[in-house]
Protein backbone atom coordinates (compact mmCIF):
# COMPACT_ATOMS: atom_id res chain seq x y z
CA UNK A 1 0.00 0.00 0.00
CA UNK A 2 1.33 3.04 -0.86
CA UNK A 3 1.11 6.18 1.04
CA UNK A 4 1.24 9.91 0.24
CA UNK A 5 4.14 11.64 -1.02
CA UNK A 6 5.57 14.56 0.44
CA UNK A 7 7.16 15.49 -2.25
CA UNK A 8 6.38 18.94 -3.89
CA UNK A 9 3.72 18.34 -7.29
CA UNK A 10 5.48 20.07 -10.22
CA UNK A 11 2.52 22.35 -11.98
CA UNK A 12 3.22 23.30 -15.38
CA UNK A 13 1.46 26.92 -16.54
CA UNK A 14 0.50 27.28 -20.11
CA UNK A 15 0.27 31.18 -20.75
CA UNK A 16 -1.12 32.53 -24.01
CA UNK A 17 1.15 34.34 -26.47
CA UNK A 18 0.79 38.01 -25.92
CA UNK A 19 -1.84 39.34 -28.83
CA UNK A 20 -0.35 40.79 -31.98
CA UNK A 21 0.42 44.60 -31.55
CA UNK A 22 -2.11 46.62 -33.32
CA UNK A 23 -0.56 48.78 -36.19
CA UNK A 24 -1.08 52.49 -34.84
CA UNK A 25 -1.93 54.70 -37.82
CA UNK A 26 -0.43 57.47 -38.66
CA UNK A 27 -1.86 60.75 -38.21
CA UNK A 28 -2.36 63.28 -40.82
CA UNK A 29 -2.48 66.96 -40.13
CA UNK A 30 -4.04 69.08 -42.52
CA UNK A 31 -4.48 72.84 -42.56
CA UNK A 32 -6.90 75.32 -44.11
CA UNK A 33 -6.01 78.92 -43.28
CA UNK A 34 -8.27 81.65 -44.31
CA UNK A 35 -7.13 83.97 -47.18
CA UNK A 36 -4.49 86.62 -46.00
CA UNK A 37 -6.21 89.52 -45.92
CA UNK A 38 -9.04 88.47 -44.44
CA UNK A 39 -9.58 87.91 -40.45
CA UNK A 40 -11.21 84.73 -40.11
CA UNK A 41 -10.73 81.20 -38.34
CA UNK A 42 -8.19 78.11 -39.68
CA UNK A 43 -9.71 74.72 -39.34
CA UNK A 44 -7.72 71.73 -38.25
CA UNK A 45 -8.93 68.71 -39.68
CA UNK A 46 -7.63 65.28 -38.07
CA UNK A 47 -7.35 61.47 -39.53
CA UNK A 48 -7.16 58.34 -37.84
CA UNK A 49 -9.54 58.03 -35.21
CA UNK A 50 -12.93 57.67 -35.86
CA UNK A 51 -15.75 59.98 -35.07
CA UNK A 52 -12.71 62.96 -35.25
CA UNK A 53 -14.56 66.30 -35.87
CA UNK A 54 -12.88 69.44 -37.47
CA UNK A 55 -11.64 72.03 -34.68
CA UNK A 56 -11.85 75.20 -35.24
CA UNK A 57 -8.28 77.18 -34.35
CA UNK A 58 -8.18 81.00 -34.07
CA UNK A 59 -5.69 82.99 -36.17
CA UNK A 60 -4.23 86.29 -36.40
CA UNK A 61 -4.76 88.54 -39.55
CA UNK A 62 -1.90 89.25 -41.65
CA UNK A 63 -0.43 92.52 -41.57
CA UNK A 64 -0.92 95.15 -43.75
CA UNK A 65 0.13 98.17 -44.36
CA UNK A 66 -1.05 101.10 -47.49
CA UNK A 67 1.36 102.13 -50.18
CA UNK A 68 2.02 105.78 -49.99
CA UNK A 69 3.53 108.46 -52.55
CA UNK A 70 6.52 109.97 -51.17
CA UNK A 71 9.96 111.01 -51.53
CA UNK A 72 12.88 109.01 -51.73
CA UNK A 73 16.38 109.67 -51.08
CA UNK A 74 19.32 106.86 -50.54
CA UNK A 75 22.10 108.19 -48.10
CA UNK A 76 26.02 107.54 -48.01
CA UNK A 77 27.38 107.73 -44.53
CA UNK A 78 30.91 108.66 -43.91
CA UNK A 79 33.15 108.87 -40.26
CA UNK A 80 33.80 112.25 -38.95
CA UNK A 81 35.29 114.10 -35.76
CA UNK A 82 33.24 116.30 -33.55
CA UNK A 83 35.43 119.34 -32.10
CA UNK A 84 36.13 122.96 -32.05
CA UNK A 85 37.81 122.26 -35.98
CA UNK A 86 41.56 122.05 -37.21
CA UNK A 87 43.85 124.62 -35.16
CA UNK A 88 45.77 126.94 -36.50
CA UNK A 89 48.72 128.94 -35.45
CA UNK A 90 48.56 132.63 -34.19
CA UNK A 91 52.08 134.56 -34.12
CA UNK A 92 52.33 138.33 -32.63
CA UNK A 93 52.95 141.02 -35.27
CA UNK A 94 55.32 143.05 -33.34
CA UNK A 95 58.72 144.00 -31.58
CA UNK A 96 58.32 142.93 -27.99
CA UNK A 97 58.39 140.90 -25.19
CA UNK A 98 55.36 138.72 -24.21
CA UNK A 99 54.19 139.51 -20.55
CA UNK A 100 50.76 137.30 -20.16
CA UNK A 101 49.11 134.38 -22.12
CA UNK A 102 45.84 133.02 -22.07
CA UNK A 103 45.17 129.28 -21.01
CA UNK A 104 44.13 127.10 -22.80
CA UNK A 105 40.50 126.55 -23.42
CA UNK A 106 39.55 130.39 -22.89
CA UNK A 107 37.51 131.83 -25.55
CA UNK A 108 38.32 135.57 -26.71
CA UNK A 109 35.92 137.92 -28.19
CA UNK A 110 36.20 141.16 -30.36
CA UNK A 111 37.64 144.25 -27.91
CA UNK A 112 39.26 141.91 -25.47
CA UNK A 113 43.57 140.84 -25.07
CA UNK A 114 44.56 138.39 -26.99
CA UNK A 115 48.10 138.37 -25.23
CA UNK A 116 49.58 141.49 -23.47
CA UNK A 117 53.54 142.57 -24.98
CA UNK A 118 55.60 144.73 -23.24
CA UNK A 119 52.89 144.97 -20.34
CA UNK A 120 50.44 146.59 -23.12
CA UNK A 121 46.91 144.92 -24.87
CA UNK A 122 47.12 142.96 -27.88
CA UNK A 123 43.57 143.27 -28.65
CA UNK A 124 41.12 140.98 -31.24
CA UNK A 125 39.22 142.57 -33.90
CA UNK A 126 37.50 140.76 -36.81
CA UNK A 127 37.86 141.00 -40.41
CA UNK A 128 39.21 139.19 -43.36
CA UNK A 129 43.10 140.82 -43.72
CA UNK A 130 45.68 141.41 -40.92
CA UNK A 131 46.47 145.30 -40.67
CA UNK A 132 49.54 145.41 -42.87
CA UNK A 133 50.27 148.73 -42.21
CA UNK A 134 50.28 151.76 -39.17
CA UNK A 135 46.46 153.52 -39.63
CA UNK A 136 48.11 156.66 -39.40
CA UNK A 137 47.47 160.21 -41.31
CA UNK A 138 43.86 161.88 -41.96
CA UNK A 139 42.08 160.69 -45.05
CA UNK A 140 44.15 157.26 -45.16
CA UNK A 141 41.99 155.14 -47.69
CA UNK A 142 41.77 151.25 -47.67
CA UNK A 143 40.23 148.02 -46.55
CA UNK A 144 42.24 147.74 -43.01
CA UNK A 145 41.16 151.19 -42.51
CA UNK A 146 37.71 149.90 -42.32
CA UNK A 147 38.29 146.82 -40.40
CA UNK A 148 39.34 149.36 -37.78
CA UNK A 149 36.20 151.57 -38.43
CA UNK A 150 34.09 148.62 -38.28
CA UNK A 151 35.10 146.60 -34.76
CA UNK A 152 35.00 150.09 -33.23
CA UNK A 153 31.42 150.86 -34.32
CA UNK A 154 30.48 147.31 -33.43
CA UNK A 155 32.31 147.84 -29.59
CA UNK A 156 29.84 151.05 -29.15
CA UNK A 157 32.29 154.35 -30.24
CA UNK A 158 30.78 156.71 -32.51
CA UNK A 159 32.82 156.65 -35.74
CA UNK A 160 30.94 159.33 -37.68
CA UNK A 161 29.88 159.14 -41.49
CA UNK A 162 32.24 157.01 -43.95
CA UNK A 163 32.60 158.56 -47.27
CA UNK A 164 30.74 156.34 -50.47
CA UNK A 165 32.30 154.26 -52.67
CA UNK A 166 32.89 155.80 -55.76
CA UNK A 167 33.67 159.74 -54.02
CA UNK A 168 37.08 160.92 -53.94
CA UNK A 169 39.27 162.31 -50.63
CA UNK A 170 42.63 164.32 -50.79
CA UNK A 171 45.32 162.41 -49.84
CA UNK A 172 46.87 161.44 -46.58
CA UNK A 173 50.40 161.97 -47.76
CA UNK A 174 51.02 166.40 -48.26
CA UNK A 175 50.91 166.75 -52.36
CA UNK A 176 49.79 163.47 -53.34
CA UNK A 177 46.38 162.55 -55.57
CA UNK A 178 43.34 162.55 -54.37
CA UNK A 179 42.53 159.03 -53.39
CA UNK A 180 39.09 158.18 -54.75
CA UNK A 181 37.32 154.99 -52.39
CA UNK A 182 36.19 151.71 -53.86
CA UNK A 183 33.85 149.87 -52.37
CA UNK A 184 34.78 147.90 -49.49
CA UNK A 185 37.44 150.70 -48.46
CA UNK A 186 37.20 152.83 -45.06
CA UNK A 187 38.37 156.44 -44.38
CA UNK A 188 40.52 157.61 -41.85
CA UNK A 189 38.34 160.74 -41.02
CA UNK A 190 38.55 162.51 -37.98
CA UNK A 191 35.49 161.78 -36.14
CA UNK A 192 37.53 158.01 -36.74
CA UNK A 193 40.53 159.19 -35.15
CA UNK A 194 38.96 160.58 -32.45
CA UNK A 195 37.02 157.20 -31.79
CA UNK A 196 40.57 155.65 -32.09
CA UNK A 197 41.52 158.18 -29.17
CA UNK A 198 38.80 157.30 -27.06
CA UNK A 199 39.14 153.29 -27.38
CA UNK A 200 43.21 153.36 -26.64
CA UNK A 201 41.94 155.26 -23.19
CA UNK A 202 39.32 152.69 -22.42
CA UNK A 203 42.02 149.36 -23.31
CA UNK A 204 45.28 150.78 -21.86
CA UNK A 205 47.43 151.92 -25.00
CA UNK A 206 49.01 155.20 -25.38
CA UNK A 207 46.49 157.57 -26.55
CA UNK A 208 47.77 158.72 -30.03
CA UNK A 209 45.06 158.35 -33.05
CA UNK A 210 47.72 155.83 -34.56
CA UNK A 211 47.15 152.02 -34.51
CA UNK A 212 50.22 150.62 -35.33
CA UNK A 213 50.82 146.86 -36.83
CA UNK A 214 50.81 144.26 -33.93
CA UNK A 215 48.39 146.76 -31.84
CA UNK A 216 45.45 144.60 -32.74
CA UNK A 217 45.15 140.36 -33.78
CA UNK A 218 42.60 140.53 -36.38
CA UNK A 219 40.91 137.20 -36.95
CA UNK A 220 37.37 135.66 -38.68
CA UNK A 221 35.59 135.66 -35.55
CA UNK A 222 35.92 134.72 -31.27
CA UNK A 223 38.86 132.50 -31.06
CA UNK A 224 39.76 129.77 -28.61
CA UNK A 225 42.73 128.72 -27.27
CA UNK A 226 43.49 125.26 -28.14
CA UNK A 227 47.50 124.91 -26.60
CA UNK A 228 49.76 128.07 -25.64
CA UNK A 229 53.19 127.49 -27.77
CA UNK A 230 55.09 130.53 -25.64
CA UNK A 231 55.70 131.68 -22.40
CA UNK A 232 56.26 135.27 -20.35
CA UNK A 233 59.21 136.38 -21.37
CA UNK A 234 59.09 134.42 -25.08
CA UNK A 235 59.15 137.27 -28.48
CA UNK A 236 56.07 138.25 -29.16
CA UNK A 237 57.01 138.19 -32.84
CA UNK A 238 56.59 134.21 -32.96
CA UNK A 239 53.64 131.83 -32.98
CA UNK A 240 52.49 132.11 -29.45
CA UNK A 241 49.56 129.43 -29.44
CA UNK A 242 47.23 127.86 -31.19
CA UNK A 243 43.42 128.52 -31.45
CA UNK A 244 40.44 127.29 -33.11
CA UNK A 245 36.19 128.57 -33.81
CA UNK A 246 34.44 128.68 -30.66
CA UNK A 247 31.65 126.92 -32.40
CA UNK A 248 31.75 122.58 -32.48
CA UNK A 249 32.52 121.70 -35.99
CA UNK A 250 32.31 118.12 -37.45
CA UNK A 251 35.10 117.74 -39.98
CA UNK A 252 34.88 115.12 -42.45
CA UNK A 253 37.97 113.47 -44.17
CA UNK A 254 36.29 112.47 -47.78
CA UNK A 255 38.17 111.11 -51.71
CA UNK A 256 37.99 113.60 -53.91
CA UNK A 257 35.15 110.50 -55.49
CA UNK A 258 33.25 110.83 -52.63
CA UNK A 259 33.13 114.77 -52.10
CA UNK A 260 31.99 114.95 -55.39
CA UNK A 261 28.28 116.19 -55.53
CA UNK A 262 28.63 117.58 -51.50
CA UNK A 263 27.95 121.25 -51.56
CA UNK A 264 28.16 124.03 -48.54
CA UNK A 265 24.16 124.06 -47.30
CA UNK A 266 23.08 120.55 -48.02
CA UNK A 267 21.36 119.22 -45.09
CA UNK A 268 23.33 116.15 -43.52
CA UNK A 269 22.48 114.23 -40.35
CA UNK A 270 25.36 113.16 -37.48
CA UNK A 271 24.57 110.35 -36.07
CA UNK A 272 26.12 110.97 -32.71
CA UNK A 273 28.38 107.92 -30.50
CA UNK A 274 24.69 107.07 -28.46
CA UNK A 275 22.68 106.45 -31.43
CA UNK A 276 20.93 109.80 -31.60
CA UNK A 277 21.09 111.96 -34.51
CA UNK A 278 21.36 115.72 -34.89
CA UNK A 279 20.11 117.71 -38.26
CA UNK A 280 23.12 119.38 -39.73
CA UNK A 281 24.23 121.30 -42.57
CA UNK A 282 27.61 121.11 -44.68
CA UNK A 283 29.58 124.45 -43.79
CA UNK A 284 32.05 124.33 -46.64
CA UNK A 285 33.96 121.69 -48.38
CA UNK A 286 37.60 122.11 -48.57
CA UNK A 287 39.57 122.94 -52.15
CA UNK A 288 43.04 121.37 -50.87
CA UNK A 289 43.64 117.70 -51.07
CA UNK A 290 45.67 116.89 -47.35
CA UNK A 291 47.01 113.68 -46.38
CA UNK A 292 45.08 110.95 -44.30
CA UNK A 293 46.80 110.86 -40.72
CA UNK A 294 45.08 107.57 -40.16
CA UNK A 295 47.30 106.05 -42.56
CA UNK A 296 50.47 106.71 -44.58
CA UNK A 297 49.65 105.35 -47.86
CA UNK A 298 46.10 106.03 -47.98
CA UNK A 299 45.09 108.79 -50.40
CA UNK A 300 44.74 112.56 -49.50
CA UNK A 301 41.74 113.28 -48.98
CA UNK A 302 39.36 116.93 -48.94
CA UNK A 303 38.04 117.97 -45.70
CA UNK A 304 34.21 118.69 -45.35
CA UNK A 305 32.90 120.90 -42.73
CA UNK A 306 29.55 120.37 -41.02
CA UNK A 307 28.24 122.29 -38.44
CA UNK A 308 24.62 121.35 -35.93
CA UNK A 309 21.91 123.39 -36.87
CA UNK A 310 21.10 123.94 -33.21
CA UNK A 311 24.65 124.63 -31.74
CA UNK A 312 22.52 122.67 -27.98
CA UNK A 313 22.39 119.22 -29.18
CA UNK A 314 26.31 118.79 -28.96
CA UNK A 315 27.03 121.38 -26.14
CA UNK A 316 27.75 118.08 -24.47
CA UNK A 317 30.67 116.79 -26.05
CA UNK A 318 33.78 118.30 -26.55
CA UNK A 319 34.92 115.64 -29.35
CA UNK A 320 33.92 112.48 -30.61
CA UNK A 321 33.79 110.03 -33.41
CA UNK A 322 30.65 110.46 -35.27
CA UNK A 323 29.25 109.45 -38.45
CA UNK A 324 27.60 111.58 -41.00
CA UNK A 325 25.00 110.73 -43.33
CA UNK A 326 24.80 112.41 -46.39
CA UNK A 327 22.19 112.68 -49.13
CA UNK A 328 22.43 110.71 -52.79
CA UNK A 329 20.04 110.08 -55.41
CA UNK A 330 16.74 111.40 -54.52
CA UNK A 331 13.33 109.70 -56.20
CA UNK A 332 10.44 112.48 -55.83
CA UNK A 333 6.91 111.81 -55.33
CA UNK A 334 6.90 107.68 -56.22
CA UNK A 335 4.56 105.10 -55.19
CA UNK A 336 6.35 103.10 -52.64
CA UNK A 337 5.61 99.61 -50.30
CA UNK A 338 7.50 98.77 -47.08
CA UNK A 339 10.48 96.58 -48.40
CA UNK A 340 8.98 93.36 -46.25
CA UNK A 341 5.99 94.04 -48.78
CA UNK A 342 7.94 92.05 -51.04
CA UNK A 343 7.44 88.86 -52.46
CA UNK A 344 10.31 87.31 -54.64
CA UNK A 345 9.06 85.01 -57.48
CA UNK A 346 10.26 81.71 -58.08
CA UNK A 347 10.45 82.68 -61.85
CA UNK A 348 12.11 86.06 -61.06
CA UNK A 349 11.23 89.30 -59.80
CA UNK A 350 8.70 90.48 -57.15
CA UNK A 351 5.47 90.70 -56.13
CA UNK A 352 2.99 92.18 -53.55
CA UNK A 353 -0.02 90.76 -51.96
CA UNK A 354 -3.05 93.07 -52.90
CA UNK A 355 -6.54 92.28 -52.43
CA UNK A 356 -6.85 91.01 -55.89
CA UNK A 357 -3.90 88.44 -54.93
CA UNK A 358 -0.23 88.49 -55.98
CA UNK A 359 0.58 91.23 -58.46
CA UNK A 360 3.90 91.73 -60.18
CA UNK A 361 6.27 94.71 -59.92
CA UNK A 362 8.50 96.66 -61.33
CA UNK A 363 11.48 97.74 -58.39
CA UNK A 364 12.95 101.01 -58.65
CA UNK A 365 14.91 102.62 -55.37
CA UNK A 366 15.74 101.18 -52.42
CA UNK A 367 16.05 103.99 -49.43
CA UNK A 368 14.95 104.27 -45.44
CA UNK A 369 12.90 100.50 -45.57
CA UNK A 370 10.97 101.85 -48.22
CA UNK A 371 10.93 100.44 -52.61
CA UNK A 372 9.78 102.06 -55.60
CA UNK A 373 7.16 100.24 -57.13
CA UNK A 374 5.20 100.14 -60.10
CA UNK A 375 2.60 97.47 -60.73
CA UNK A 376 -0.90 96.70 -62.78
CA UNK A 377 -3.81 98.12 -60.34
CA UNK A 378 -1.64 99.84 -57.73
CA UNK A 379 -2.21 103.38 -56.52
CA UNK A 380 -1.71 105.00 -53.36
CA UNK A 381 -3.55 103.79 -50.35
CA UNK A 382 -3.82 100.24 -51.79
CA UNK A 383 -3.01 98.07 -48.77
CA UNK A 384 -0.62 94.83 -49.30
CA UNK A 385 0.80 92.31 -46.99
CA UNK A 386 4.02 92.83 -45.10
CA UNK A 387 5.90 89.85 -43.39
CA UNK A 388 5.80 90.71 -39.57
């Protein structure tokens, strides 16, 4: 009789192959999106599950924006130096010993010392000529005779009544001709002599009714002091400093090529080291080729001259690297479409999107993110799509 084992009962488990995977179908995406200049909703159709429904998605209206007759110009810019201009050297006219200089940086104005010699005024007036000569002897015609007449009308003395051009005066000199006076001349009268008188009293020089040469500096306009080259003590018969306009200047190194067309009054704008421009004009373009001191073998180059219409908007800066933008070819009253108006054509050319749909055009200038256009059905106000 046999009894019960103890022994463990091996079980064998059957399990089921796993079920094929189902093949997942690919999705397809389509997209309808509503005409471009129209506002309107996109619907996103779905494939691959059943039952899907279209869903309607929201989209934003194209831009737009309206052609528009205007004027257009394209624009060269060119680097330039904000500053008080080039120097220049000023030298004393006579025999003497300098006793005080200015320092550099002061500005000097009509009637005041330039320098003092021999403890005695060297004093500024304006004109166009040096005084070549001693203003000396009653009825003394010429053109430094009225410098003098002029600066001391314009510091307040009464000079009296200059004779007209085209009158005649006895001479200065005992027998000579009479001296007739061309225009631009002054006379030294004696209502002029007498204002002489009167201004050596008020400025400290001997009181005589003679200016002699090196009495006076005579120069364009206010100077200012860019470096002192002398000292007390120094001849005053030398260049004694250096000096410059009082007004900032931008000065432009440009090839003769690229001065070409660049008159004195065109309008220019600086575009200043921050980003900001200032309207400008061009104060005169100069006739004398100099040499490039950025490099040696670069070309000579003519030096344009631009000054800030509003003298404020670089009061400032004292100098600076700048760039000035000046004016080319100029397009007058076209039609024109924001650049990013433009479509390019697979077969050439460009297009814009009108309401009618894609019309072809003819591209004329390029200036300030705005094109020339011309195209079938295209007149101002017609509004196309730009690409944001």
């Amino acid at each position: 009789m046999h009894g019960k084992s103890d022994a463990p009962t091996e079980v064998m488990t059957l399990t089921a192959p796993p079920p094929r995977p189902r093949r997942v179908a690919r999705w397809l995406v389509a997209g309808v999106v509503a005409a471009a200049l129209g506002g309107g909703t996109a619907v996103v159709v779905t494939r691959g599950r059943a039952g899907a429904e279209a869903v309607p998605q929201p989209t934003v209206p194209a831009a737009t924006a309206a052609l528009e007759r205007r004027d257009l110009s394209t624009t060269r810019s060119m680097p330039g130096s904000l500053g008080y201009g080039v120097s220049r050297p000023l030298s004393g006219h006579r025999e003497a010993t300098v006793t005080w200089l200015p320092e550099a940086g002061r500005t000097v104005r009509r009637g005041k010392p330039v320098y003092r010699a021999d403890d005695q005024p060297v004093v500024l007036f304006y004109g166009r000529m040096p005084l070549f000569r001693e203003i000396s002897g009653e009825n003394l015609v010429g053109r430094d005779v009225r410098i003098v007449a002029d600066n001391l009308r314009a510091l307040g003395y009464a000079t009296g009544v200059q004779p007209l051009p085209g009158s005649t005066v006895a001479a200065g000199t005992p027998g000579a001709a009479p001296v007739q006076v061309r225009k631009g001349d002054g006379v030294l009268t004696r209502e002029l002599i007498a204002a002489i008188k009167r201004w050596q009293l008020d400025v400290g020089l001997p009181v005589t009714g003679t200016i002699r040469v090196g009495d006076v500096e005579v120069q364009f306009g206010a100077i200012r002091v860019d470096a002192v080259a002398a000292q007390p003590g120094s001849p005053s018969n030398t260049t004694l400093m250096t000096v410059t306009s009082t007004g900032k200047l931008i000065t432009v190194p440009a090839e003769l090529g690229e001065a070409t067309g660049i008159t004195a009054g065109a309008a220019v704008t600086v575009v200043l080291p921050d980003e900001s421009t200032v309207p400008a004009k061009v104060l005169s373009v100069g006739r004398a080729l100099v040499a490039d001191e950025s490099t040696v073998t670069g070309p000579a180059k003519l030096t344009v001259t631009v000054t800030a219409n509003d003298p404020d908007d670089v009061a400032a800066l004292d100098s600076a690297d700048v760039q000035v933008r000046f004016a080319g070819r100029t397009a007058k009253n076209v039609l024109a479409a924001p650049v990013e108006a433009l479509v390019a054509l697979t077969e050439g050319g460009y297009a814009v999107q009108a309401p009618t749909g894609l019309v072809a055009v003819t591209t004329g200038m390029f200036a300030g993110g705005w094109v020339e256009i011309e195209g079938p059905g295209l007149a101002e106000g017609t509004t196309v799509v730009v690409s944001s």
